[in-house]
N, C-alpha and C. Protein backbone atom coordinates (compact mmCIF):
# COMPACT_ATOMS: atom_id res chain seq x y z
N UNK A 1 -10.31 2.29 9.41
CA UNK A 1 -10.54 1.22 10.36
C UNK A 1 -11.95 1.39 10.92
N UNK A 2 -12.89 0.11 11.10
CA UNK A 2 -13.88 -0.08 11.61
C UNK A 2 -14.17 0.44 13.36
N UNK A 3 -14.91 0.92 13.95
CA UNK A 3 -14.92 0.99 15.05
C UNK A 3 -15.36 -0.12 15.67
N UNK A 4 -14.69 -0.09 16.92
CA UNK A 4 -14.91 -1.55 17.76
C UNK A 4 -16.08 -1.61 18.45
N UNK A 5 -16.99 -2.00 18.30
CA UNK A 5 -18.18 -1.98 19.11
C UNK A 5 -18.72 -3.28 20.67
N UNK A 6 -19.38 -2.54 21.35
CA UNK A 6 -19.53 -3.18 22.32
C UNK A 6 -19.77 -4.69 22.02
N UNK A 7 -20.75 -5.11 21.34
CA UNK A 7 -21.14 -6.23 20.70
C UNK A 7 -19.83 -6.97 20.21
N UNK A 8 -19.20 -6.55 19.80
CA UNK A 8 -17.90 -7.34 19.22
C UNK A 8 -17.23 -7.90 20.51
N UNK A 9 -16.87 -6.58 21.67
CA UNK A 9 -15.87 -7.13 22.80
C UNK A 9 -16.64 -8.35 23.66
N UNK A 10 -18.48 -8.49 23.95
CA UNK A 10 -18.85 -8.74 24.67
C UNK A 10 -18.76 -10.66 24.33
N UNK A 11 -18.52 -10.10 22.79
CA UNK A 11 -18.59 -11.43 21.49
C UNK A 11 -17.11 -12.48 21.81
N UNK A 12 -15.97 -11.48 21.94
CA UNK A 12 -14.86 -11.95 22.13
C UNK A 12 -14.55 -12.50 23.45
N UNK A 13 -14.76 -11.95 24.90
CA UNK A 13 -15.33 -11.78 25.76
C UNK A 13 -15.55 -13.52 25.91
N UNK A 14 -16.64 -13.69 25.33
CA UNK A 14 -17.70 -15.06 25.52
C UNK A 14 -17.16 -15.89 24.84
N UNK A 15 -16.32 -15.74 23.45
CA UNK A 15 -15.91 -17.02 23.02
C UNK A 15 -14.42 -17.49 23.07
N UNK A 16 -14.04 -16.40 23.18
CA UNK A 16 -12.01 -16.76 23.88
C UNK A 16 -12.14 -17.07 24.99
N UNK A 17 -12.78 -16.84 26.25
CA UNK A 17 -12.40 -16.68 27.74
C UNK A 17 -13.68 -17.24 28.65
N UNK A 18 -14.85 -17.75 27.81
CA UNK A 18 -15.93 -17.84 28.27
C UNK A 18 -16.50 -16.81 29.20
N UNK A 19 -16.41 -15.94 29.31
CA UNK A 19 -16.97 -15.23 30.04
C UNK A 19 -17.93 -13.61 29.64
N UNK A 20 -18.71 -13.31 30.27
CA UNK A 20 -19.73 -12.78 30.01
C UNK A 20 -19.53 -11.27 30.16
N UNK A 21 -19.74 -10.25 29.92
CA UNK A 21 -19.33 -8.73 30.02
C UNK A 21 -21.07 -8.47 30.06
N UNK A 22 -21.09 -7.46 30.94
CA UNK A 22 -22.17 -6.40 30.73
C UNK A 22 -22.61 -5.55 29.46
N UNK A 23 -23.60 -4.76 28.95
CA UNK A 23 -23.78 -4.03 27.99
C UNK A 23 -22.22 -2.56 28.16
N UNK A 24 -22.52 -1.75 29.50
CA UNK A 24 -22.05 -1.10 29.93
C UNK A 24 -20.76 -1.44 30.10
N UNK A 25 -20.06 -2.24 30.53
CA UNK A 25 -18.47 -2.57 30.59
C UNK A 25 -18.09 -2.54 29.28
N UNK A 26 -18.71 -3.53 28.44
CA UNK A 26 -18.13 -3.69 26.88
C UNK A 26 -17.97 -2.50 26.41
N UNK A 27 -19.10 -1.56 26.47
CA UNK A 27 -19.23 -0.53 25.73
C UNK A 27 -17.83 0.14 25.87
N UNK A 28 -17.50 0.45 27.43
CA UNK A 28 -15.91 0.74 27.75
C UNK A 28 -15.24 0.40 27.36
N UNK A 29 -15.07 -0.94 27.37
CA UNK A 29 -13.82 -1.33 26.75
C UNK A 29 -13.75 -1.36 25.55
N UNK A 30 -14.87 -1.17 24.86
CA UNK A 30 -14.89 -0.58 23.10
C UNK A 30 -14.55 0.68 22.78
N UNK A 31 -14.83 1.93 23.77
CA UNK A 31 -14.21 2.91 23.71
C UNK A 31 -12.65 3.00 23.74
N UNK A 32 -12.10 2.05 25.05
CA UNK A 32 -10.79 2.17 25.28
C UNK A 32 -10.02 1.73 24.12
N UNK A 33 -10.58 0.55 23.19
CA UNK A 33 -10.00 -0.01 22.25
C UNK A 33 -9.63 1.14 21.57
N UNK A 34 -10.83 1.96 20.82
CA UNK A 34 -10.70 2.59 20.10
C UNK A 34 -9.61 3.69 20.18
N UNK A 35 -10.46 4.23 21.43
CA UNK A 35 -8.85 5.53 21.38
C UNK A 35 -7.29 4.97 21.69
N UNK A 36 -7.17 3.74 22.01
CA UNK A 36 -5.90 3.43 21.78
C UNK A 36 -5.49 3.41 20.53
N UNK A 37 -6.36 2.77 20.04
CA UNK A 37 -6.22 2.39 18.06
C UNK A 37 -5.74 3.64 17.93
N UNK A 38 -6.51 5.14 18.13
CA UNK A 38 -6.72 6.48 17.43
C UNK A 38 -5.18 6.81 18.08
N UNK A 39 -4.74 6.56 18.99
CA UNK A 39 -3.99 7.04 19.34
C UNK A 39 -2.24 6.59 18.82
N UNK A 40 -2.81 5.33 18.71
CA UNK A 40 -1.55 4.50 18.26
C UNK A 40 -0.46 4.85 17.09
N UNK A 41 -2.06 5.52 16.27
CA UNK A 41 -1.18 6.16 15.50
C UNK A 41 -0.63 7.52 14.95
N UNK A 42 -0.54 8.04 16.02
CA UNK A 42 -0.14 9.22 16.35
C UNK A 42 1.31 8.96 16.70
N UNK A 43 1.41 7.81 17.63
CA UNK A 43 2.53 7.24 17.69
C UNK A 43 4.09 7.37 16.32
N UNK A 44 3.52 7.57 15.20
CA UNK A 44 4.04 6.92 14.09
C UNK A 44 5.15 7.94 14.09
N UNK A 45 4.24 9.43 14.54
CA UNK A 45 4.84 10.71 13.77
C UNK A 45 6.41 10.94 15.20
N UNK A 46 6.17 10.36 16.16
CA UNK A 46 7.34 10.88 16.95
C UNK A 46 8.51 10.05 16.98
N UNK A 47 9.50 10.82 16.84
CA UNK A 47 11.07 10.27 17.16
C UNK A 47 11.49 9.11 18.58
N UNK A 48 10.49 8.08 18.41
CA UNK A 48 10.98 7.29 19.80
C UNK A 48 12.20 6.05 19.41
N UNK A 49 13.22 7.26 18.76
CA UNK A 49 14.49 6.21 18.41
C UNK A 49 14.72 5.59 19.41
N UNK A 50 15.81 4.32 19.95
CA UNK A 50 16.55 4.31 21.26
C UNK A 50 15.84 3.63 21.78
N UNK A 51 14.16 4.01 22.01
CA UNK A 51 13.71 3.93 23.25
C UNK A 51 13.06 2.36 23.52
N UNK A 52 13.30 1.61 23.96
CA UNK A 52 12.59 0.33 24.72
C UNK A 52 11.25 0.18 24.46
N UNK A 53 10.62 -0.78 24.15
CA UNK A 53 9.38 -1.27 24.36
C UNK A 53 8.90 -1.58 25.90
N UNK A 54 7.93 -0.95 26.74
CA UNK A 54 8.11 -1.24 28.15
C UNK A 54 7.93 -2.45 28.41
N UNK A 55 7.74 -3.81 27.88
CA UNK A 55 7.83 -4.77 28.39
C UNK A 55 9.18 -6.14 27.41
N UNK A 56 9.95 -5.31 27.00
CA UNK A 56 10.85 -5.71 25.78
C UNK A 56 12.15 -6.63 27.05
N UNK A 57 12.45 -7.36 26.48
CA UNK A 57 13.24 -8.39 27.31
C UNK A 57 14.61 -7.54 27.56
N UNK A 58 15.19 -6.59 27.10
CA UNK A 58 15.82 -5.90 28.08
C UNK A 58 15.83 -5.04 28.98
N UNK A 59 14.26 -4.61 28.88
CA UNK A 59 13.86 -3.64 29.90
C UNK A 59 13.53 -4.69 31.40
N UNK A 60 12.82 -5.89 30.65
CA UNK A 60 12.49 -6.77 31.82
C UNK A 60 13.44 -7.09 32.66
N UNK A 61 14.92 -7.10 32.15
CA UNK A 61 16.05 -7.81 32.47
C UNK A 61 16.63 -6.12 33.57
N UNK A 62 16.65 -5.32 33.32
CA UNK A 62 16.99 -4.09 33.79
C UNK A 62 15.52 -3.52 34.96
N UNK A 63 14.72 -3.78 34.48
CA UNK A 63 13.89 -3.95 36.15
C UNK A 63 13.88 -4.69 37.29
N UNK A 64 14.23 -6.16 36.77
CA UNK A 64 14.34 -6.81 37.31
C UNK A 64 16.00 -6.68 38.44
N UNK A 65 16.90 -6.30 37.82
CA UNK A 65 18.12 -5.75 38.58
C UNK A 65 17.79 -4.97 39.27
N UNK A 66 17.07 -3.66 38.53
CA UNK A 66 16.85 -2.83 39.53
C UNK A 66 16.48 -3.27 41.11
N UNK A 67 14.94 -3.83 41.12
CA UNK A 67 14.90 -4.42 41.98
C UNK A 67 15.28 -4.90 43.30
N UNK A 68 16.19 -6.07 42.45
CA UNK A 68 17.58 -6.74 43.39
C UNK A 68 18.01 -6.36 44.15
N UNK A 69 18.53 -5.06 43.39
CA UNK A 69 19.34 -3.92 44.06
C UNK A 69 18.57 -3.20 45.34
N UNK A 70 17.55 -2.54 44.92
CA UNK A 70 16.26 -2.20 45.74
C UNK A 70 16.34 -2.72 47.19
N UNK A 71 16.37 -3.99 46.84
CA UNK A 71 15.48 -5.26 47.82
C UNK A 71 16.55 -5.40 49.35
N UNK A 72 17.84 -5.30 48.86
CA UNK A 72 19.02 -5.32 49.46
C UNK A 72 19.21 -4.28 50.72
């Protein structure tokens, strides 16, 4: 995989959302891309049988109770 470069986010940035990024911010958030990427797949090698996606519609549905409950 290609590395994500500042130029690309500042690119995406300006033509999805119109909006403008710094040299210095992009650059960040080209880093962050990346080590998520690097990290992601590290992901592959562990046993997360079972486990929920944290924003997966039954977790949403089970926070959202929680909550409720909470609020009471």
């Amino acid at each position: 995989m290609g590395r994500v470069t500042g130029a690309a986010i500042k690119l995406l940035a300006q033509q999805l959302y119109d909006y403008e990024l710094s040299d210095e911010v992009a650059e960040t958030v080209a880093h962050m891309v990346g080590a998520t990427a690097a990290y992601s797949r590290r992901l592959q090698t562990l046993n997360l049988t079972g486990l929920q996606p944290p924003f997966s519609y039954p977790t949403l549905i089970a926070e959202a109770e929680r909550s409720l409950r909470d609020s009471k």
